[in-house]
N, C-alpha and C. Protein backbone atom coordinates (compact mmCIF):
# COMPACT_ATOMS: atom_id res chain seq x y z
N UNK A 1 191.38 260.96 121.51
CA UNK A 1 192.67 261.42 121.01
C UNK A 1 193.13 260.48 119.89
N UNK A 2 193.63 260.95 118.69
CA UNK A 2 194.21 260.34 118.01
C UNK A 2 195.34 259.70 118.02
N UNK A 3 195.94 258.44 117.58
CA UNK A 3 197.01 257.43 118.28
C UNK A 3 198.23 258.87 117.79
N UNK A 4 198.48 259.72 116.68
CA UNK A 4 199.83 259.78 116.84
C UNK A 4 200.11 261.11 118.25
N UNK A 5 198.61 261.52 118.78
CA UNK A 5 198.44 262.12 120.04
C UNK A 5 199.20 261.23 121.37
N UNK A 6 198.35 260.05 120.86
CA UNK A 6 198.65 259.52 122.04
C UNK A 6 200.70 259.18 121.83
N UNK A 7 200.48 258.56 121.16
CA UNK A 7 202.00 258.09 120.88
C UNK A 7 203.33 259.56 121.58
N UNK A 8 202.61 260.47 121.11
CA UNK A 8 203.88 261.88 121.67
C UNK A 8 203.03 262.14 122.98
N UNK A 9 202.08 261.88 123.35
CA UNK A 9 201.74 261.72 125.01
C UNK A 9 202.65 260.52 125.58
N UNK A 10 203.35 259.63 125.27
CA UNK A 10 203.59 258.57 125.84
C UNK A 10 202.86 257.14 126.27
N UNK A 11 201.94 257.60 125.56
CA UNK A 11 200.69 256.55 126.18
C UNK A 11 200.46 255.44 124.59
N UNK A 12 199.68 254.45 125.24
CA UNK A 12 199.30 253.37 124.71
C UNK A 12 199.01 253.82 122.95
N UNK A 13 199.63 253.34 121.98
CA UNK A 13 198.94 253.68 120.94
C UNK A 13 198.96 252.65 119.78
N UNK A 14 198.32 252.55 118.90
CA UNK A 14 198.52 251.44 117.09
C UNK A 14 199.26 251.89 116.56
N UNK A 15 200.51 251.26 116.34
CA UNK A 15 201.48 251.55 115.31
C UNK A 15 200.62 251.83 114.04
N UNK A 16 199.77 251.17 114.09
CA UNK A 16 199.64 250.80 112.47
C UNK A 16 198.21 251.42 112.10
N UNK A 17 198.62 252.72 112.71
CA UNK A 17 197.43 253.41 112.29
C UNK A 17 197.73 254.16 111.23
N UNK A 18 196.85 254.43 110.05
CA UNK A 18 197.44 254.74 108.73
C UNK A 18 197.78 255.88 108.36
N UNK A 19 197.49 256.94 110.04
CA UNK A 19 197.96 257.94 109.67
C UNK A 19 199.78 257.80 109.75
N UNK A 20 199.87 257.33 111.21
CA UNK A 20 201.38 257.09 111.34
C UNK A 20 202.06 255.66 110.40
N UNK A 21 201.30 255.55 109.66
CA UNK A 21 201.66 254.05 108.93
C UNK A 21 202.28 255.31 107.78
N UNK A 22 201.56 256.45 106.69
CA UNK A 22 201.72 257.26 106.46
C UNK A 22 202.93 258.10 106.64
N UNK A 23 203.24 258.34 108.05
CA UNK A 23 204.12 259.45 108.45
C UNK A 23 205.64 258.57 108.31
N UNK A 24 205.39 257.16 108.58
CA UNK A 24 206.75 256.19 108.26
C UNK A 24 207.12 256.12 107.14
N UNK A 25 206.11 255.77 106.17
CA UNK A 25 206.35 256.13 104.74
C UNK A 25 207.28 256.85 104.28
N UNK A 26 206.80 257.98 104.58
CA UNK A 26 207.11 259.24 103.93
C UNK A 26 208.46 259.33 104.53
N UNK A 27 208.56 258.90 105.55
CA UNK A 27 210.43 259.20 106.24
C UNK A 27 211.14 258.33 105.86
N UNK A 28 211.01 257.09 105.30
CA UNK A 28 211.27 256.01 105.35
C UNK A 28 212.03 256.58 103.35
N UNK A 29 211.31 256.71 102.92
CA UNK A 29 210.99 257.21 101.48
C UNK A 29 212.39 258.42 101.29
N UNK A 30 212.21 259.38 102.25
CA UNK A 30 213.45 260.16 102.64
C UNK A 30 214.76 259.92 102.71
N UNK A 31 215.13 258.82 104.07
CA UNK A 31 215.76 258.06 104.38
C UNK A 31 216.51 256.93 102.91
N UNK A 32 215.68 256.41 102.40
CA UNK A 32 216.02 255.85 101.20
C UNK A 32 216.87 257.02 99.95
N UNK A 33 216.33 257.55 99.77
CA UNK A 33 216.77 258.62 99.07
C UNK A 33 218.46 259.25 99.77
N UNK A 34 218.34 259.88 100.68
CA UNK A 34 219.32 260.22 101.40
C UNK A 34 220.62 258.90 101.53
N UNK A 35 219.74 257.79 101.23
CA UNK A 35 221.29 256.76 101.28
C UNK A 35 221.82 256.55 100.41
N UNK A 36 220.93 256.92 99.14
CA UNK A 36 221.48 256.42 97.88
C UNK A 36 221.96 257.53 97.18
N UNK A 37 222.14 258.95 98.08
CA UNK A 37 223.07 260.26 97.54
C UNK A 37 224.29 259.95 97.38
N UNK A 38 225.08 260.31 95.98
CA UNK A 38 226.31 259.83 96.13
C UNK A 38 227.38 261.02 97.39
N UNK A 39 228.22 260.49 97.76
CA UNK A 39 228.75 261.12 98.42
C UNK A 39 229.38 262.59 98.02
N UNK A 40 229.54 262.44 96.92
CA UNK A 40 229.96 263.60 95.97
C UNK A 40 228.71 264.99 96.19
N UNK A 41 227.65 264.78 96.58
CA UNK A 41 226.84 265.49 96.28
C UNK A 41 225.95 266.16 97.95
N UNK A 42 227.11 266.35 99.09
CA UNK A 42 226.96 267.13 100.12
C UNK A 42 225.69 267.95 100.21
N UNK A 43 225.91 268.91 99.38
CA UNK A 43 224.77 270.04 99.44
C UNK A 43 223.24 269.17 99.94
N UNK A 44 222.75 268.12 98.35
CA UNK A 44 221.99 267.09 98.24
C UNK A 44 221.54 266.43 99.74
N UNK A 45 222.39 266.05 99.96
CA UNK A 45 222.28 265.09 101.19
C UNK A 45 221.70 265.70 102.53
N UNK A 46 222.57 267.33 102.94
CA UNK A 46 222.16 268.15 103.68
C UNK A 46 220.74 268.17 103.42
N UNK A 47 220.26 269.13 102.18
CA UNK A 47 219.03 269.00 102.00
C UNK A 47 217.98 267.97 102.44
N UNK A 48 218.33 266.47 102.04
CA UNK A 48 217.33 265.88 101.98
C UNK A 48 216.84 265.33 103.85
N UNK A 49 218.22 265.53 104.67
CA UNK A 49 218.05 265.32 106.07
C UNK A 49 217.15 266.27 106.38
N UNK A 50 217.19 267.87 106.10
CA UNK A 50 216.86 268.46 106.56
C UNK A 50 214.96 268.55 106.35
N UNK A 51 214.89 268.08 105.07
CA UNK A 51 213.51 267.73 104.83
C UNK A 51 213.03 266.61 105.76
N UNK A 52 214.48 265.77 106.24
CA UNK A 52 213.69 264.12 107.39
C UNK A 52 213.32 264.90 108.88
N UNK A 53 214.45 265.81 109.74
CA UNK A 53 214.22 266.14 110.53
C UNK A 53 213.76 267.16 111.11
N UNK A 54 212.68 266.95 112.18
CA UNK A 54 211.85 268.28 112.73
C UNK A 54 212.93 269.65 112.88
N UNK A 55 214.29 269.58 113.87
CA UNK A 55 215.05 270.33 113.52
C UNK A 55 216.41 270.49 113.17
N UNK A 56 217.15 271.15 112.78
CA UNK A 56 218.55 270.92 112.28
C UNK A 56 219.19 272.19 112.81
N UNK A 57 220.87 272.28 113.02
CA UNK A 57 221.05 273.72 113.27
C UNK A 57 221.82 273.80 111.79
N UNK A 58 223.02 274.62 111.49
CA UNK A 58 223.37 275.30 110.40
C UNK A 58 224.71 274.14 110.21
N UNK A 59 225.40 273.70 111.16
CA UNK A 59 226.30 273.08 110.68
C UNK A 59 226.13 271.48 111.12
N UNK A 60 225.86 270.20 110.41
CA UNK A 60 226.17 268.69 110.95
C UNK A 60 225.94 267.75 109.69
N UNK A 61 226.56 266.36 110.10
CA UNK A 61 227.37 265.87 109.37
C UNK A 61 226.52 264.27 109.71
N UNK A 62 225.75 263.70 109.24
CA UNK A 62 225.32 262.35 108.97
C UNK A 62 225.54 261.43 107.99
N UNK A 63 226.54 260.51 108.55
CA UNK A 63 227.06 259.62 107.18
C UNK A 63 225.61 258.46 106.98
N UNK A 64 225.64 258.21 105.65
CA UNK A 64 225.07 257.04 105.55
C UNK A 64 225.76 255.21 105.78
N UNK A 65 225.01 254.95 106.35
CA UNK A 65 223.19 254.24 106.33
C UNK A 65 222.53 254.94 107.25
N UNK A 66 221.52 255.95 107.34
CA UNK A 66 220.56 256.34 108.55
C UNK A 66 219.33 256.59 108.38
N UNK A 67 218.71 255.77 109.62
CA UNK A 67 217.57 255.36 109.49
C UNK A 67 216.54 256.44 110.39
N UNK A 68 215.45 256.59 110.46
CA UNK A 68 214.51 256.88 111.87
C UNK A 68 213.31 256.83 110.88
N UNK A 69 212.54 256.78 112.09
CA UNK A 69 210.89 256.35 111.93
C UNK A 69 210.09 257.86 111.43
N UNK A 70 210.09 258.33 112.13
CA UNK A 70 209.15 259.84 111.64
C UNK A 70 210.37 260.87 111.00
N UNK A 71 210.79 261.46 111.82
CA UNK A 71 211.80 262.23 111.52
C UNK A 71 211.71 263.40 112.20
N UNK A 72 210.39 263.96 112.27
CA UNK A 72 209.62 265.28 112.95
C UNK A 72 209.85 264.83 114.52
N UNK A 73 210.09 264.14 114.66
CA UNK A 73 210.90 263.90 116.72
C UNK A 73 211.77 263.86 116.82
N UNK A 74 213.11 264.12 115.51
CA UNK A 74 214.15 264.36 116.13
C UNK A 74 214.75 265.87 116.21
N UNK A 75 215.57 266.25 116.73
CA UNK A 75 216.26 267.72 117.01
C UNK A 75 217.70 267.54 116.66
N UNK A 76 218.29 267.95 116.17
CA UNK A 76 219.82 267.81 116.20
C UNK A 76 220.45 269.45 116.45
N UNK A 77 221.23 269.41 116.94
CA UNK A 77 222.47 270.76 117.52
C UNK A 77 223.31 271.01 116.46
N UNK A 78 223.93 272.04 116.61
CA UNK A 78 225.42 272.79 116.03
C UNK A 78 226.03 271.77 116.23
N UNK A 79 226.70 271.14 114.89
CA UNK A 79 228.03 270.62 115.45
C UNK A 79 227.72 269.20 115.08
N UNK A 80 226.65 269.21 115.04
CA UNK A 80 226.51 267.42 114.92
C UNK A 80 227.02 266.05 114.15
N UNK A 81 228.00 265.51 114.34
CA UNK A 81 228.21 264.35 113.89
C UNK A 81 227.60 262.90 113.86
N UNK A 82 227.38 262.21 112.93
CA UNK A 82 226.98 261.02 112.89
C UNK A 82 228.27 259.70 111.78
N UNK A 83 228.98 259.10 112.41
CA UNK A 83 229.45 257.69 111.46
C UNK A 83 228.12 257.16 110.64
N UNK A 84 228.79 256.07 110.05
CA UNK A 84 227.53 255.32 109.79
C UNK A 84 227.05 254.48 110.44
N UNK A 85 225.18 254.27 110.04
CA UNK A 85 224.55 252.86 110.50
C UNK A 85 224.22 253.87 111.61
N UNK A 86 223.12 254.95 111.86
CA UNK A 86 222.63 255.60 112.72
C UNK A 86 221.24 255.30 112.74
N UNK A 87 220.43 254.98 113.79
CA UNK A 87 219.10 254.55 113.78
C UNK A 87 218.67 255.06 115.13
N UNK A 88 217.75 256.34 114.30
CA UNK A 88 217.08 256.68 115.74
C UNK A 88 215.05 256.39 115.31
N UNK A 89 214.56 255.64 116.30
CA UNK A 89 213.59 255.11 116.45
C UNK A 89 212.35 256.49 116.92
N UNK A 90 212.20 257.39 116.60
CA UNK A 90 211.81 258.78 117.02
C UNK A 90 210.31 258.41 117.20
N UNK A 91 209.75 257.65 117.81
CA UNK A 91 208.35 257.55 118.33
C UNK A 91 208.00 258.76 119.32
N UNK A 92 208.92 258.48 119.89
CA UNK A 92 209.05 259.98 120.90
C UNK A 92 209.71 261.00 120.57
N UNK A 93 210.26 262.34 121.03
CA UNK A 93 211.06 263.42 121.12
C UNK A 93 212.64 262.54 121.24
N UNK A 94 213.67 262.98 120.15
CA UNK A 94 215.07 262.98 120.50
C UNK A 94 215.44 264.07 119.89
N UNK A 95 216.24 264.27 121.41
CA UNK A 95 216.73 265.97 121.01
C UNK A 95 218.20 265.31 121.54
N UNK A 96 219.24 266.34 120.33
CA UNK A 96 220.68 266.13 120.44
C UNK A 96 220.94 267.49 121.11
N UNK A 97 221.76 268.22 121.39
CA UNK A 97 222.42 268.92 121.91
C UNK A 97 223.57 269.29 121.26
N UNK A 98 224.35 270.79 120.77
CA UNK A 98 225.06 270.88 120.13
C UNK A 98 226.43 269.82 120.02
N UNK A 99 227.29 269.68 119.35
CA UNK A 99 228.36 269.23 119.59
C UNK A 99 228.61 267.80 120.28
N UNK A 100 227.89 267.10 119.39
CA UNK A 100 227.03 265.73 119.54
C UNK A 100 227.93 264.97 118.67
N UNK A 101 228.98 263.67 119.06
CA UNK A 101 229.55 262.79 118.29
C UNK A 101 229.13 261.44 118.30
N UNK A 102 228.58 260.57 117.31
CA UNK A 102 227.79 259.89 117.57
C UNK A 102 229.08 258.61 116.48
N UNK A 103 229.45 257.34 117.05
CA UNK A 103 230.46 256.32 116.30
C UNK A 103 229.17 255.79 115.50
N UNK A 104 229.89 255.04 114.65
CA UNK A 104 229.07 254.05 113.99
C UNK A 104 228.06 253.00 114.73
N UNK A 105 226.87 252.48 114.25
CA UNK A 105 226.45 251.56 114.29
C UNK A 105 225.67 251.50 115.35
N UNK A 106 225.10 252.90 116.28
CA UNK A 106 224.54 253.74 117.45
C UNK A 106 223.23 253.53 116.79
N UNK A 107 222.16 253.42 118.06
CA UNK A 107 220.65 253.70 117.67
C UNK A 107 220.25 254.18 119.07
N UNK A 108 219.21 254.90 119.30
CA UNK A 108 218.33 255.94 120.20
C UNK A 108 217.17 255.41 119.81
N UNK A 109 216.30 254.51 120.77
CA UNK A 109 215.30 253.62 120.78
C UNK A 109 214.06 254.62 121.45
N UNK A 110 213.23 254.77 121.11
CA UNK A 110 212.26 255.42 122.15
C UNK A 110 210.86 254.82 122.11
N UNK A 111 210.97 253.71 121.13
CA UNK A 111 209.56 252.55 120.72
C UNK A 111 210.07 251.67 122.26
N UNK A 112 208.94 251.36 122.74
CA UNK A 112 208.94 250.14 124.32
C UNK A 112 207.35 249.29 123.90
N UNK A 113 207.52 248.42 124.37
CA UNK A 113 206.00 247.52 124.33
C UNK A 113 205.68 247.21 125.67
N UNK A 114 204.65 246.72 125.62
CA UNK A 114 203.83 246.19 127.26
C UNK A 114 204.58 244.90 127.22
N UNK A 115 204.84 244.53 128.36
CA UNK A 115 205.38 243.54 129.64
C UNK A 115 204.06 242.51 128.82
N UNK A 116 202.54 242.96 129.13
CA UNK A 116 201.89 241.85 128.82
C UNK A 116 201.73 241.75 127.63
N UNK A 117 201.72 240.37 127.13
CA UNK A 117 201.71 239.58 126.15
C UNK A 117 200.50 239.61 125.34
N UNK A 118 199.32 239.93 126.16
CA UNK A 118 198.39 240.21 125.43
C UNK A 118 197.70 241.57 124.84
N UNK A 119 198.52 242.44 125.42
CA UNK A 119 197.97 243.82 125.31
C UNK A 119 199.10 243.96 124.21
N UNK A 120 200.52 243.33 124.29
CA UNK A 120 201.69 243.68 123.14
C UNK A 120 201.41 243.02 122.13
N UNK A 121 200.79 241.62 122.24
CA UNK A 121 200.32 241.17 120.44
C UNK A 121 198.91 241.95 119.59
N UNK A 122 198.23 242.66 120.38
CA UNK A 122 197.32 243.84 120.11
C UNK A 122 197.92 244.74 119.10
N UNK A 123 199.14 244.70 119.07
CA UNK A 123 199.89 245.81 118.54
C UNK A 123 199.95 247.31 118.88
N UNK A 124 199.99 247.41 120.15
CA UNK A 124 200.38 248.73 120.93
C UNK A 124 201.34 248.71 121.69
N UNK A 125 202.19 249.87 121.24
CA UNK A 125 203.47 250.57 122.25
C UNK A 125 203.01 251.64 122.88
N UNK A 126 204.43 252.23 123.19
CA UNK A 126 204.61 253.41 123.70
C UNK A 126 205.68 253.64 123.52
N UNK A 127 205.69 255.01 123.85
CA UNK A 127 207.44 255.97 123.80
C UNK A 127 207.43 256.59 124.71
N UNK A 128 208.94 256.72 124.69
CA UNK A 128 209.75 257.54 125.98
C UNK A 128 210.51 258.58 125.15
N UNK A 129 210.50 259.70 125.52
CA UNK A 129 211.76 260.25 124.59
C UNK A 129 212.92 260.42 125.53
N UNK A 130 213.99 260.55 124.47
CA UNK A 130 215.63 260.69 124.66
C UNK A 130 216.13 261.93 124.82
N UNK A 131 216.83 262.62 125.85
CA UNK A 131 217.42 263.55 126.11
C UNK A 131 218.96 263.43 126.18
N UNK A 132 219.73 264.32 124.99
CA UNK A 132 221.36 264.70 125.20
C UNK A 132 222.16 265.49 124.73
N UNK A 133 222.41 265.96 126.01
CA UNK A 133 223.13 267.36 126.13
C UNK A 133 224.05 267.79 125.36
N UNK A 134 224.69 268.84 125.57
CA UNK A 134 225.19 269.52 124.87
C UNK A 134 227.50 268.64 124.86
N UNK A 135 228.07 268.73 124.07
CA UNK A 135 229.62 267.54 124.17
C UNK A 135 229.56 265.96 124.52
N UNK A 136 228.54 265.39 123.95
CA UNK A 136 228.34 263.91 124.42
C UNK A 136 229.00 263.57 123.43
N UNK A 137 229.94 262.68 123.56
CA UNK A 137 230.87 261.59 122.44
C UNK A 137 230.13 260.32 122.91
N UNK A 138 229.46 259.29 121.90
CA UNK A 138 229.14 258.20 121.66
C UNK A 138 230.04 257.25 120.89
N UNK A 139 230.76 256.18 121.94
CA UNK A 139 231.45 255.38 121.11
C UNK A 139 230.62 254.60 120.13
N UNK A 140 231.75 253.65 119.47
CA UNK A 140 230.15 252.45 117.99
C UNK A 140 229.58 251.61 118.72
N UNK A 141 228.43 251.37 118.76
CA UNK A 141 228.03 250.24 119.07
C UNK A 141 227.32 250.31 119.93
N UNK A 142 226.89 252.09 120.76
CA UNK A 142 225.99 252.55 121.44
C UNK A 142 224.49 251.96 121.20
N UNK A 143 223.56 251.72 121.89
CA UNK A 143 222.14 252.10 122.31
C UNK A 143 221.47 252.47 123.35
N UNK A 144 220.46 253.60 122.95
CA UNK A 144 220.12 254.24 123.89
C UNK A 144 218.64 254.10 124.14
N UNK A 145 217.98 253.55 125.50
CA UNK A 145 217.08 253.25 125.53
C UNK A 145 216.28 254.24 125.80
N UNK A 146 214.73 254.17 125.96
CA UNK A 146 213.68 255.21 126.06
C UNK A 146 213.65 255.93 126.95
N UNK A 147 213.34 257.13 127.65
CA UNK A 147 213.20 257.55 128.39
C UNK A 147 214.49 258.19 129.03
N UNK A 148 215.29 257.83 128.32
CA UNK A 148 217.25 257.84 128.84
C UNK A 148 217.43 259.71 128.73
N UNK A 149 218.31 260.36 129.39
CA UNK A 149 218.80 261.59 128.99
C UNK A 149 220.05 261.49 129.84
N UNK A 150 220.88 262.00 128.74
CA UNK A 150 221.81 262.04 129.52
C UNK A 150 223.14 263.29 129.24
N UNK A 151 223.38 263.88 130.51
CA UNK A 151 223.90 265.06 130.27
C UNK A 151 225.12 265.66 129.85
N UNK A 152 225.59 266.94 130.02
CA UNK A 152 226.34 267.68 128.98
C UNK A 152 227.63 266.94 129.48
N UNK A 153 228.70 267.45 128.41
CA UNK A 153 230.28 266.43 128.73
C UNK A 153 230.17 265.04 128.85
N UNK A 154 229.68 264.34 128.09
CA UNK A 154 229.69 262.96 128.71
C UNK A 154 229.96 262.29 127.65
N UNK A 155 230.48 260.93 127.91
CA UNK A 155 231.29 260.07 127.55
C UNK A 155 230.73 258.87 127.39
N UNK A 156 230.10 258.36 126.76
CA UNK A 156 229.88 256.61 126.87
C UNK A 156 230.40 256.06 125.48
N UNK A 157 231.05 254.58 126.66
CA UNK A 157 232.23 254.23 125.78
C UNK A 157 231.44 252.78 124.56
N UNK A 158 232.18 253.00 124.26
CA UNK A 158 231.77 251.56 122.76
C UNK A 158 230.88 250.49 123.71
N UNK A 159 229.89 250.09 122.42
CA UNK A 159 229.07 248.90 123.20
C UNK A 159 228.60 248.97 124.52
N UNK A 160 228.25 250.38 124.75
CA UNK A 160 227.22 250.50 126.01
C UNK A 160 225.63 250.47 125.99
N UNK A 161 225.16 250.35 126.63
CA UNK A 161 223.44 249.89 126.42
C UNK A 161 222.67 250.32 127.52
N UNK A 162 222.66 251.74 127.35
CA UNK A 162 222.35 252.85 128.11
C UNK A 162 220.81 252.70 128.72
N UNK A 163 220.48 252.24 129.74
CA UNK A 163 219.18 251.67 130.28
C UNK A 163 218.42 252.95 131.37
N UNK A 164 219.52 253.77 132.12
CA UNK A 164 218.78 254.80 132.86
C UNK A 164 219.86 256.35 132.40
N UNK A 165 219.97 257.29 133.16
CA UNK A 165 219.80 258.61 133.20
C UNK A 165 221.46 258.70 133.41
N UNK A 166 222.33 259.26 132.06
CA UNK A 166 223.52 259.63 132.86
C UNK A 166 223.75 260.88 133.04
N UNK A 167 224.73 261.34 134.56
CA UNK A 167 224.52 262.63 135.06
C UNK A 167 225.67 263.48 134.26
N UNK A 168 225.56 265.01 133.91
CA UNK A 168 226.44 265.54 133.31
C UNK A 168 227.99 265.22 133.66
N UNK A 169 228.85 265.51 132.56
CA UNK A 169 230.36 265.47 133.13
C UNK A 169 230.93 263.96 133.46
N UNK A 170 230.36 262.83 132.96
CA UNK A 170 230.38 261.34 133.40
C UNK A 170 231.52 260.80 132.11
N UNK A 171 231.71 259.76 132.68
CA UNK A 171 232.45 258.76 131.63
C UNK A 171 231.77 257.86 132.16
N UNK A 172 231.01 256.89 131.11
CA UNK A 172 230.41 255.65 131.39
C UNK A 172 229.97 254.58 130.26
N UNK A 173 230.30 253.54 130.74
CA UNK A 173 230.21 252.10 130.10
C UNK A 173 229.59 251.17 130.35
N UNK A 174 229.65 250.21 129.46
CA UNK A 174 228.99 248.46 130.23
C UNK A 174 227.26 248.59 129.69
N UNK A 175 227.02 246.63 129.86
CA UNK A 175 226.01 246.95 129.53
C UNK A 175 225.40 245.96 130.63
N UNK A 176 224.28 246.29 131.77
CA UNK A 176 223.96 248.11 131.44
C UNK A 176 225.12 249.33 131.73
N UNK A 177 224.80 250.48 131.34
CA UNK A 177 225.77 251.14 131.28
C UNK A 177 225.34 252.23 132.51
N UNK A 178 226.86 252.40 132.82
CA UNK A 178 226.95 252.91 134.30
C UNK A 178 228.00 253.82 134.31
N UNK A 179 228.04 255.14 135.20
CA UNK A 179 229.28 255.52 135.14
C UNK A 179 230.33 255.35 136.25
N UNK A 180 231.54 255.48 135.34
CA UNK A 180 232.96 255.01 136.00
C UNK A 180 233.69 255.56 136.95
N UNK A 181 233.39 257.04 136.19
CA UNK A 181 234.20 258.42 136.99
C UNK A 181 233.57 259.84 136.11
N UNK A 182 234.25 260.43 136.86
CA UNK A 182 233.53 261.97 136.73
C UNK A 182 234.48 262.85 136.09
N UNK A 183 234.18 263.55 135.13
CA UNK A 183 235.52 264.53 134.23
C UNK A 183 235.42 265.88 135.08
């Protein structure tokens, strides 16, 4: 299997294999472009996201600085908002869910390395992908770790550091982040 196989299997793979060395490029290249749209020029900007990400729906809103690795792993919903300083790490699948508010300065991590030291200076990860539902408000200062999904109506508040699974309808904080109470 080829690493960017393995990599969307979840399994062991070389970053720095030149196909996906390649596929960063080219998003990376995007991404650059897209930051340096003047704001004046909406249409532009739409466009050039829509060329970064695998999917888009008809209406959302990404301020610059925003970053991600491939671009083809992420999904975004109806409705979508982004502040600035958005960094999603798309090694894996991140799928948004319509009506998605995301504060400034938020990233969705789905790159993890090995525990051992010798298999991680090898230069192999893995990914987890990110699941979230449909009315999630993200305060600034969010991150969301690999493997995380977390469901519709939900709430996590500023500077949370989202480590496992939150359940729909939640308000939750802290890091790690946990929920408080139930809407």
């Amino acid at each position: 299997m080829q690493e960017r196989g393995k990599m969307l299997e979840g399994e062991l793979y070389n970053a720095e294999d030149s196909v996906l060395v390649n596929d960063r490029l080219k998003c990376k290249q995007l991404c650059y472009e897209f930051n340096n749209t003047p704001f004046t020029e909406p249409e532009k900007m739409s466009a050039i996201i829509r060329k970064i990400l695998g999917k888009t729906k008809e209406r959302f809103n990404i301020n610059p600085v925003f970053f991600c690795d491939y671009g083809y792993n992420t999904e975004i919903g109806e409705n979508f908002y982004s502040n600035h300083n958005l960094v999603i790490l798309d090694c894996a699948k991140v799928t948004f869910g319509d009506n998605v508010f995301i504060g400034p300065n938020c990233g969705f991590y789905t790159a993890a390395h090995p525990l051992d030291a010798a298999t991680r200076n090898k230069g192999l990860e893995f990914a987890k992908p990110i699941k979230v539902g449909n009315n999630v408000w993200f305060g600034g200062n969010v991150c969301v770790m690999p493997g995380v999904t977390i469901g519709d109506n939900c709430v996590i508040g500023a500077g949370s550091v989202v480590t496992k699974d939150i359940p729909a309808n939640s308000i939750a904080v802290g890091n790690p982040c946990r929920v408080i109470k139930q809407i």
